[in-house]
N, C-alpha and C. Protein backbone atom coordinates (compact mmCIF):
# COMPACT_ATOMS: atom_id res chain seq x y z
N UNK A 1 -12.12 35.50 18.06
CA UNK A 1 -11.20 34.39 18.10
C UNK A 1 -9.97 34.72 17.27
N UNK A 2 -8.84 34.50 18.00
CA UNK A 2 -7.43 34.51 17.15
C UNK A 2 -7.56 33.46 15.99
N UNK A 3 -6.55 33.54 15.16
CA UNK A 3 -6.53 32.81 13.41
C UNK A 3 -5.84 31.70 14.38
N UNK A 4 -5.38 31.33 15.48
CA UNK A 4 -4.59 30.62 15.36
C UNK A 4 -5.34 29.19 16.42
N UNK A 5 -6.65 29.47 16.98
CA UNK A 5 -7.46 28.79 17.72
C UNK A 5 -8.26 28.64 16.17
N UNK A 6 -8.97 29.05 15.54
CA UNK A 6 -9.31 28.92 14.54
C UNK A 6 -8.82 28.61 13.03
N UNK A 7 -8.41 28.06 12.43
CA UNK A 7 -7.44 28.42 11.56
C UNK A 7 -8.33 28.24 10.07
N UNK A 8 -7.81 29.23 9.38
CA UNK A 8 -8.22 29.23 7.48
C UNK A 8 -7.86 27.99 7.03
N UNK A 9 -8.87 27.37 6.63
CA UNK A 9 -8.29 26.39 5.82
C UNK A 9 -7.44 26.67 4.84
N UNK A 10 -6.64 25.50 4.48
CA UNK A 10 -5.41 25.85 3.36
C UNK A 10 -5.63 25.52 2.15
N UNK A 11 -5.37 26.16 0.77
CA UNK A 11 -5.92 25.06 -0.21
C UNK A 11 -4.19 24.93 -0.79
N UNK A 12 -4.41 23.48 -0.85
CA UNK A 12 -2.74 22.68 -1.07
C UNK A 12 -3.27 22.10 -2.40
N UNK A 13 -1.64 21.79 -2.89
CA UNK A 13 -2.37 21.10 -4.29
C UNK A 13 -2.87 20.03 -4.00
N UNK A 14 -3.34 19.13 -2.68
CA UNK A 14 -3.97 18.16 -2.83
C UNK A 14 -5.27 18.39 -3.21
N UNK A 15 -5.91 19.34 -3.08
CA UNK A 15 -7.35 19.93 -3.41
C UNK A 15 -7.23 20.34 -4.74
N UNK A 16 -6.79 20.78 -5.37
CA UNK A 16 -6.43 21.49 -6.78
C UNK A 16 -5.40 20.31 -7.56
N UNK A 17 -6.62 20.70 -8.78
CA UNK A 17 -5.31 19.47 -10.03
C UNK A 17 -6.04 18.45 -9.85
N UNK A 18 -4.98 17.35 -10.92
CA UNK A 18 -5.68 16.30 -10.92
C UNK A 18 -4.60 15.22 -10.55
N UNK A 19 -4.74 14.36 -10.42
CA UNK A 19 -3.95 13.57 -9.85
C UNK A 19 -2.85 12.90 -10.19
N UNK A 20 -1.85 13.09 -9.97
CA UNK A 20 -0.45 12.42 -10.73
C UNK A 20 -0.66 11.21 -11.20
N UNK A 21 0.10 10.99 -12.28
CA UNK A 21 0.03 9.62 -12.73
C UNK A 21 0.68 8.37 -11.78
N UNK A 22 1.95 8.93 -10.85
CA UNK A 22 2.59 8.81 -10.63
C UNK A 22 1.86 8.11 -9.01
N UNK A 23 1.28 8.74 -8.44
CA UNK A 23 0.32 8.34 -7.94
C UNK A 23 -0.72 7.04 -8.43
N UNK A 24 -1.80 6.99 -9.51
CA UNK A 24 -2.50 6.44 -9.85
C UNK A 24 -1.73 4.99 -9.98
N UNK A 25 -0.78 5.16 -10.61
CA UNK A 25 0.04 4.02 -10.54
C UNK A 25 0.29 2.86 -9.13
N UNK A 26 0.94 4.25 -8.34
CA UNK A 26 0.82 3.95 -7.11
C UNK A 26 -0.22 3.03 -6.39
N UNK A 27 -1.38 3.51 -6.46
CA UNK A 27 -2.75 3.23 -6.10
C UNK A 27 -2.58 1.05 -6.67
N UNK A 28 -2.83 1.73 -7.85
CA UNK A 28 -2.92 -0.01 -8.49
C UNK A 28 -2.37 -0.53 -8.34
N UNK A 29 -0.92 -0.94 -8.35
CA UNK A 29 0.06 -1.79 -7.68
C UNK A 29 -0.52 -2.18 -6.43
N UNK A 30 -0.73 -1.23 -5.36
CA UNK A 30 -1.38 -1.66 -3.91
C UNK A 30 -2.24 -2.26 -3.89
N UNK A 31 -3.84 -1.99 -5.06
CA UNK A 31 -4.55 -2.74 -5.18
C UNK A 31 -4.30 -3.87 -5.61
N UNK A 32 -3.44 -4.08 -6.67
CA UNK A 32 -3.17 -5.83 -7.31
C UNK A 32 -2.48 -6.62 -5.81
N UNK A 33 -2.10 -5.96 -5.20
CA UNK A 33 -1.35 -6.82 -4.21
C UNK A 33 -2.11 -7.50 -3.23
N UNK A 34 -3.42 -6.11 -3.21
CA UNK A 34 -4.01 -6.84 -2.13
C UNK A 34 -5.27 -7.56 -2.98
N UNK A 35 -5.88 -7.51 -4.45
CA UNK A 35 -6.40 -8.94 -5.19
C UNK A 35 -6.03 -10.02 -4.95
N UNK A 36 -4.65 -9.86 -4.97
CA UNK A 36 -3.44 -11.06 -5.02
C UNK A 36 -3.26 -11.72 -3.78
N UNK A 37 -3.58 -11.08 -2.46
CA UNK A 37 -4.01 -11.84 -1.12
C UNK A 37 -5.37 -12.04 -1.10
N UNK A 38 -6.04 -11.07 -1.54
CA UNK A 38 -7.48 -11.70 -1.84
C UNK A 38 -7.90 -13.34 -1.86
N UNK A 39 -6.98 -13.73 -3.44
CA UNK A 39 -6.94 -14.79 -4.41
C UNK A 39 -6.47 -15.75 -3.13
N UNK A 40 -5.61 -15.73 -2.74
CA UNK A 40 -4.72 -16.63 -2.26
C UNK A 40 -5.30 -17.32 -0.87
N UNK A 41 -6.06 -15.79 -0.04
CA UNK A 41 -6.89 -16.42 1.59
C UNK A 41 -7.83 -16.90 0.75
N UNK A 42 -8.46 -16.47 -0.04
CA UNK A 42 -9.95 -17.63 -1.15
C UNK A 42 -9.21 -19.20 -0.73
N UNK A 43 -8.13 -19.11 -1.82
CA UNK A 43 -7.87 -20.34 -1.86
C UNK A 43 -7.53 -21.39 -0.90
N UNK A 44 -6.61 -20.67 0.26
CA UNK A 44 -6.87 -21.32 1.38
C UNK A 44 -7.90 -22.02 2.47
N UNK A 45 -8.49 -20.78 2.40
CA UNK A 45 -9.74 -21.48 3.00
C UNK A 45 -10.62 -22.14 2.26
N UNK A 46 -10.14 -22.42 0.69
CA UNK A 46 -11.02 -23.86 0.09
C UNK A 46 -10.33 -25.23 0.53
N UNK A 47 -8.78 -24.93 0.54
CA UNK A 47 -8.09 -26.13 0.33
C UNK A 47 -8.74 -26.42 2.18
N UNK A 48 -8.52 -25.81 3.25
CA UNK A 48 -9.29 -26.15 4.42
C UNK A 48 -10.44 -26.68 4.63
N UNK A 49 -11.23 -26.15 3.59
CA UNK A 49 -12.78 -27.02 4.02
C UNK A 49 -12.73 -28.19 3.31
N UNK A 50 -11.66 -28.22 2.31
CA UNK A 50 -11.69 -29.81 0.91
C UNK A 50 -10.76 -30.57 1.77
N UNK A 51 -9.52 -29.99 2.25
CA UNK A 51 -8.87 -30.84 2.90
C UNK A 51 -8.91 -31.11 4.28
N UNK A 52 -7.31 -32.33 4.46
CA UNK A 52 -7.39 -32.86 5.88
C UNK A 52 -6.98 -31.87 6.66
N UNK A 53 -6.32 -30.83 6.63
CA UNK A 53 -5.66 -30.04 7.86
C UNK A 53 -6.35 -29.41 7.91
N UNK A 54 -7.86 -28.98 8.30
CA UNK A 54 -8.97 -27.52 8.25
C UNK A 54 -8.28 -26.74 8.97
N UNK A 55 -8.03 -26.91 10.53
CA UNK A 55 -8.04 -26.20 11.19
C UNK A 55 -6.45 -25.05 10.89
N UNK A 56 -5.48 -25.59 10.36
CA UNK A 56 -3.95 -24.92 9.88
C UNK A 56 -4.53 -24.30 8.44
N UNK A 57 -5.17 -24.55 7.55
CA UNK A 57 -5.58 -23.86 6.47
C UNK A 57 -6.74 -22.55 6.33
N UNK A 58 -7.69 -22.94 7.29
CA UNK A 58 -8.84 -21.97 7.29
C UNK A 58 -7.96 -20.96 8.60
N UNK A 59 -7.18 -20.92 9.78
CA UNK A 59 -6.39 -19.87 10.27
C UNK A 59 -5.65 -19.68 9.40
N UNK A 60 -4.77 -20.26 8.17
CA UNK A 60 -3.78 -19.33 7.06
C UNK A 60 -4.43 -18.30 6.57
N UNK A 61 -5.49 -18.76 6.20
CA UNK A 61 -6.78 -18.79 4.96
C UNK A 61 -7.72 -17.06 5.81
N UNK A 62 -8.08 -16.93 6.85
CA UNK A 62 -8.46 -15.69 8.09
C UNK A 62 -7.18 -14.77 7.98
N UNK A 63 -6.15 -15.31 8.03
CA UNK A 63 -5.08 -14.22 8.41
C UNK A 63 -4.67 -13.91 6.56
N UNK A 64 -4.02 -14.56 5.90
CA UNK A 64 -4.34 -13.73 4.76
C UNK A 64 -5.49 -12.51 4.33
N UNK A 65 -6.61 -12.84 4.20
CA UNK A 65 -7.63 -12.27 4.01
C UNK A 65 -7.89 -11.11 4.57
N UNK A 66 -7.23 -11.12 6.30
CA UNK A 66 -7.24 -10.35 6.88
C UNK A 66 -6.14 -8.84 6.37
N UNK A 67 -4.99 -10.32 5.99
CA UNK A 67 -3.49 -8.85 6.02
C UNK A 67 -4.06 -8.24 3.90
N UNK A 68 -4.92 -8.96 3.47
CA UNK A 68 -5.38 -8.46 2.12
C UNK A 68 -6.05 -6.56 2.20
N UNK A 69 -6.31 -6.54 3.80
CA UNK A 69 -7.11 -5.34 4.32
C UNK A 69 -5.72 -4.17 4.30
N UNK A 70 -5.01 -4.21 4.21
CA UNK A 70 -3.47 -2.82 4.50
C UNK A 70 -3.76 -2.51 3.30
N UNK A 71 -3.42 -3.34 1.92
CA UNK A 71 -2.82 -2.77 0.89
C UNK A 71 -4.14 -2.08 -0.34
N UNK A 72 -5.31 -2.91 0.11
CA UNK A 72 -6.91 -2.26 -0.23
C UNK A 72 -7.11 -1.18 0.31
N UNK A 73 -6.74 -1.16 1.79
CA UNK A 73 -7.10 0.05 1.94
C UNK A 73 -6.27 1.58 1.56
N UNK A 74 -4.96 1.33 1.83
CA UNK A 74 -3.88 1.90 1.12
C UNK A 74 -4.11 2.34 -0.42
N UNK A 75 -4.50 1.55 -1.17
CA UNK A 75 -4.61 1.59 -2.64
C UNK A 75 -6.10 2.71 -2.46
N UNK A 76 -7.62 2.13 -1.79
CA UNK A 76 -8.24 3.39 -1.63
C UNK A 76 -7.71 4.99 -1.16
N UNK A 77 -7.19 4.93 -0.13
CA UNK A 77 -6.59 6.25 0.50
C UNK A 77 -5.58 6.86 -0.74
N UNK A 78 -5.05 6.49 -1.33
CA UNK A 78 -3.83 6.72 -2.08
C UNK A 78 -4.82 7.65 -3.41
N UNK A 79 -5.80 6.75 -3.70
CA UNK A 79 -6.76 7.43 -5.06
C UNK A 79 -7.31 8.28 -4.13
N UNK A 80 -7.90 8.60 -3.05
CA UNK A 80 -8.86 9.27 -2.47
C UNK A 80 -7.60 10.73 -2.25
N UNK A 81 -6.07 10.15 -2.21
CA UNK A 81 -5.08 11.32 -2.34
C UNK A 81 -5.24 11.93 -0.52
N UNK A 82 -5.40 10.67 0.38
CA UNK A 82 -5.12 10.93 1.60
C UNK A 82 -3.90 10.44 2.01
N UNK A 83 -3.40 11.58 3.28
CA UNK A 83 -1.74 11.45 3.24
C UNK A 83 -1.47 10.22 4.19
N UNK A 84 -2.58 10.16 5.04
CA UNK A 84 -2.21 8.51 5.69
C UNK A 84 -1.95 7.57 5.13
N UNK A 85 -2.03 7.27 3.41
CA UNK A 85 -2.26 6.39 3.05
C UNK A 85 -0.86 5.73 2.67
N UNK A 86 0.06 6.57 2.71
CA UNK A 86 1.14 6.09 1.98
C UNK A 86 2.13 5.24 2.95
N UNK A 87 1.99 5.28 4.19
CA UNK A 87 2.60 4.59 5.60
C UNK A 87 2.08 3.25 5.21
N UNK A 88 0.71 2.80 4.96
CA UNK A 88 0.64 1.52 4.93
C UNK A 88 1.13 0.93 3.39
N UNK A 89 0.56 1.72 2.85
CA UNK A 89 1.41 1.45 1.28
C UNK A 89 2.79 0.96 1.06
N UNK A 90 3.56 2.03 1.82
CA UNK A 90 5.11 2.01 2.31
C UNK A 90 5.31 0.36 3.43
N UNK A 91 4.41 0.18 3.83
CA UNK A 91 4.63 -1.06 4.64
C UNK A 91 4.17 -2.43 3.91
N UNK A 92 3.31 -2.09 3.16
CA UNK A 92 3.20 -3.62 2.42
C UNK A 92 4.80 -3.57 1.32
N UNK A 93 4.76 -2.72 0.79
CA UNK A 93 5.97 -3.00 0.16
C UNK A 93 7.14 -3.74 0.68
N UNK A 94 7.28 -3.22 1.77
CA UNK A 94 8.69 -3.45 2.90
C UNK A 94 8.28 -5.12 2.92
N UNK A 95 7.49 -5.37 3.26
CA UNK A 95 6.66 -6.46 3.94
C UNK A 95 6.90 -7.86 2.76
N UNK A 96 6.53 -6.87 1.58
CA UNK A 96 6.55 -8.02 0.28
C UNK A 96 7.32 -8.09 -0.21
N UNK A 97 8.58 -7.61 0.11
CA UNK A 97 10.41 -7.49 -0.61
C UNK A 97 10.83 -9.28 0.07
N UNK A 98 10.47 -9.46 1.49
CA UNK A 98 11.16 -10.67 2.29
C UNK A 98 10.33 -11.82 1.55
N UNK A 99 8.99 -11.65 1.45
CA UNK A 99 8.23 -12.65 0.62
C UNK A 99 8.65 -13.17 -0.79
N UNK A 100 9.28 -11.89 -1.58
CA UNK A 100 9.19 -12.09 -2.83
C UNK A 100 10.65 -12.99 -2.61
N UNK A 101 12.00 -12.99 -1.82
CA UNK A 101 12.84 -13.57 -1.80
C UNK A 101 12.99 -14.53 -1.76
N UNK A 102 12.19 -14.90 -0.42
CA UNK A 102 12.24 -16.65 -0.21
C UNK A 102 11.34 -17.10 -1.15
N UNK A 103 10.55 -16.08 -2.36
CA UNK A 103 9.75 -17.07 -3.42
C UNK A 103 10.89 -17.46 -4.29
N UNK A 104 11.94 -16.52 -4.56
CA UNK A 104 13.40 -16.94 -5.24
C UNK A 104 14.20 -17.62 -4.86
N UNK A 105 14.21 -17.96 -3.95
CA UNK A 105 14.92 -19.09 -3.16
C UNK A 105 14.05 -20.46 -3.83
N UNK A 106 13.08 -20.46 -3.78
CA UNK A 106 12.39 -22.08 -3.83
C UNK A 106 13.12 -22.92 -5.41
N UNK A 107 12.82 -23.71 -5.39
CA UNK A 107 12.88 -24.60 -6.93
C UNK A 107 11.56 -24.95 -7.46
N UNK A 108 10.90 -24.02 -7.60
CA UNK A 108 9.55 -24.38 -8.47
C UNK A 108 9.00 -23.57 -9.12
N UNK A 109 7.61 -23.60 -9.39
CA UNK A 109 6.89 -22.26 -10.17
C UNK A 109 7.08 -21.01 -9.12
N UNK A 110 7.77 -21.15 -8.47
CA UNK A 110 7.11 -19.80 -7.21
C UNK A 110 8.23 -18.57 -7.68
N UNK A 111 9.38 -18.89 -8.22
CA UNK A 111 10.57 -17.93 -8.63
C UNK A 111 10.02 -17.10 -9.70
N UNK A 112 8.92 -17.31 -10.77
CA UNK A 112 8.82 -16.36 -11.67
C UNK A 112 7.77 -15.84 -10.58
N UNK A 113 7.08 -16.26 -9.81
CA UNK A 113 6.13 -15.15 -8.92
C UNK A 113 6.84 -14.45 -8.10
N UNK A 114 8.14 -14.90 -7.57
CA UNK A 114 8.92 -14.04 -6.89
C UNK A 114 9.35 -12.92 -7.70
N UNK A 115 9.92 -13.03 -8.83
CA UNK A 115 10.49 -11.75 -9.43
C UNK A 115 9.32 -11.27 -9.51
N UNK A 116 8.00 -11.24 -9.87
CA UNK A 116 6.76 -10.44 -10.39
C UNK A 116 6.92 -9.60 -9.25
N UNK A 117 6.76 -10.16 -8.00
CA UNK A 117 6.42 -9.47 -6.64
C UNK A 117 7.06 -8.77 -6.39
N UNK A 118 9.03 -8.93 -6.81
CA UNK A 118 9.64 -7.66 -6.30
C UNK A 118 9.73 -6.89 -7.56
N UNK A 119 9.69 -7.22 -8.29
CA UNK A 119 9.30 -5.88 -9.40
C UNK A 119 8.22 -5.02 -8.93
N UNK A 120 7.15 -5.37 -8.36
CA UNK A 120 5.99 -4.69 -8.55
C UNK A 120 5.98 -3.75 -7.21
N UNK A 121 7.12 -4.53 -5.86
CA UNK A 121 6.86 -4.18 -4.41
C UNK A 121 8.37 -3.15 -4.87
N UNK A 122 9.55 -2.82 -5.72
CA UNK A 122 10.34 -2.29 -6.00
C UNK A 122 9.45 -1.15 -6.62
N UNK A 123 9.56 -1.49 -7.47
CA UNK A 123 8.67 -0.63 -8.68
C UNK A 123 7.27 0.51 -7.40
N UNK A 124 7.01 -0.06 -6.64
CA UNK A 124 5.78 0.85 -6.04
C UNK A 124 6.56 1.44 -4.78
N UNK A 125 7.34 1.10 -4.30
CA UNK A 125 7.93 1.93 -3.12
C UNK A 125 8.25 3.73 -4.14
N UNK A 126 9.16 2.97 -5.51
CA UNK A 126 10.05 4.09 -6.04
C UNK A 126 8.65 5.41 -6.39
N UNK A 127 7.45 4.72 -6.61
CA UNK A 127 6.72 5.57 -7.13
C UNK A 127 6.02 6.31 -5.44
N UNK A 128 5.91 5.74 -4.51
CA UNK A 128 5.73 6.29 -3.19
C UNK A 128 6.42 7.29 -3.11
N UNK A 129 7.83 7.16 -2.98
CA UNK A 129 8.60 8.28 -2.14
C UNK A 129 9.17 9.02 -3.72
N UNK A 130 8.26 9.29 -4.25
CA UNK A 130 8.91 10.32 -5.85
C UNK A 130 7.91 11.65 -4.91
N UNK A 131 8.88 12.67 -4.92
CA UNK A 131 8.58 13.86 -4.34
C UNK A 131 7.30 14.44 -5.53
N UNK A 132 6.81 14.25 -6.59
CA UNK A 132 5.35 14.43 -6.73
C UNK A 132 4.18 13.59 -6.25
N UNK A 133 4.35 12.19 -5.65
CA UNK A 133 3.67 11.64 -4.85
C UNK A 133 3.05 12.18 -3.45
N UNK A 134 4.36 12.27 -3.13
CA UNK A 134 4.38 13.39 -1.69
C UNK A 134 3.70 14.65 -1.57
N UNK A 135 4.10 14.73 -2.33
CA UNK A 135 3.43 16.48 -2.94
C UNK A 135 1.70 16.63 -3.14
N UNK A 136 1.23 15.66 -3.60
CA UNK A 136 0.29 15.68 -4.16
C UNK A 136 -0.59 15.12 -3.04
N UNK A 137 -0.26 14.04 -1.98
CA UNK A 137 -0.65 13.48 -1.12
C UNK A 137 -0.09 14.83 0.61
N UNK A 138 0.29 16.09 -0.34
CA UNK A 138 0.16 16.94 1.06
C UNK A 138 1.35 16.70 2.13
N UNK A 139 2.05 15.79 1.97
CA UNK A 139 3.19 15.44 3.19
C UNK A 139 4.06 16.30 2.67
N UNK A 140 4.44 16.88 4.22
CA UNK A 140 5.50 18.09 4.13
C UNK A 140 6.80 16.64 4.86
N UNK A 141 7.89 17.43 4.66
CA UNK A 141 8.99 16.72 5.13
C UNK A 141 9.50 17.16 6.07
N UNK A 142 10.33 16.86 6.84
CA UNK A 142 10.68 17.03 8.63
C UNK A 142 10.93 18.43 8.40
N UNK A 143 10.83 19.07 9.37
CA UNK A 143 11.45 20.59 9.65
C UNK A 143 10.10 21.70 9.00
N UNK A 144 8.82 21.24 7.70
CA UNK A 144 8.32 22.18 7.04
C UNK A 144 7.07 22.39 7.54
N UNK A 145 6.89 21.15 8.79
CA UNK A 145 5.55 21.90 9.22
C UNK A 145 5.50 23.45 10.37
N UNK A 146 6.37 23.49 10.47
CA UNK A 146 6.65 24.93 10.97
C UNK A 146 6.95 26.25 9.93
N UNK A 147 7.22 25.60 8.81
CA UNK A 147 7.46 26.55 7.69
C UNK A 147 6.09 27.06 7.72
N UNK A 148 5.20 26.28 7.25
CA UNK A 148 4.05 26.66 6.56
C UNK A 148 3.26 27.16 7.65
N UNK A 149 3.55 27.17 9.05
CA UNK A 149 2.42 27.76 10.08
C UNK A 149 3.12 29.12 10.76
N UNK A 150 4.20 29.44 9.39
CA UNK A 150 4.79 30.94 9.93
C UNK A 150 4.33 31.34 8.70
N UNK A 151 4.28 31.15 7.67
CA UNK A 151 3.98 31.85 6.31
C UNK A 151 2.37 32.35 6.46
């Protein structure tokens, strides 16, 4: 068999070393975010079964809980230092920049949760796309996967 129907595995620094901080960081932010939908479909689907609107609270209450599943799993993949992981990572962020706004928009307690959120959805993109993130999570950048399958 040719090397090229078969191929040598590669050892990248995602296999070797230990894991950026820069990363780990990464990881937790994703996880608090998705605690933080955790917390929130909980709560919904209490205020649904206590209150009068069940049926508009326990569907809020399913679909939270549900979208709590991107940024858990993201936050796993990210420690596990798999390169899929950072697309959904990269998408809750995007996702929680429009949320955290209209929490700044309101007139109530929700504006100091808005700044928390874009600090934390700011703050975790910058640590995503830091080229030792990348690095470490194995993503080559446009044009280098041909580099590395001529070398």
């Amino acid at each position: 068999m040719s090397s090229q129907q078969n191929p040598a595995p590669e050892t990248t620094d995602t296999a070797a070393g230990p894991r950026p901080r820069r990363l780990t960081y990464a990881a937790a932010l994703c996880a608090l975010e998705g605690l933080a939908l955790l917390v929130g479909g909980v709560w919904l689907l209490v205020l649904g079964v206590t209150g009068d609107d069940r049926q508009q609270a326990v569907t809020a209450g399913v679909t939270v809980l549900v979208l709590a599943l991107l940024p858990l799993l993201a936050a796993r993949g990210l420690l596990l230092r798999r390169s899929w992981s950072r697309g959904p990572a990269v998408i809750t962020q995007i996702m929680a920049l429009p949320v955290a706004y209209s929490l700044l928009q309101a007139d109530s307690v929700a504006i100091p949760a808005g700044a928390a959120l874009a600090v934390v959805a700011v703050l975790a993109l910058v640590l995503l796309v830091n080229p030792a993130t990348t690095r470490a999570l194995g993503i080559k950048g446009p044009g280098r996967a041909r580099e590395s399958g001529q070398q």
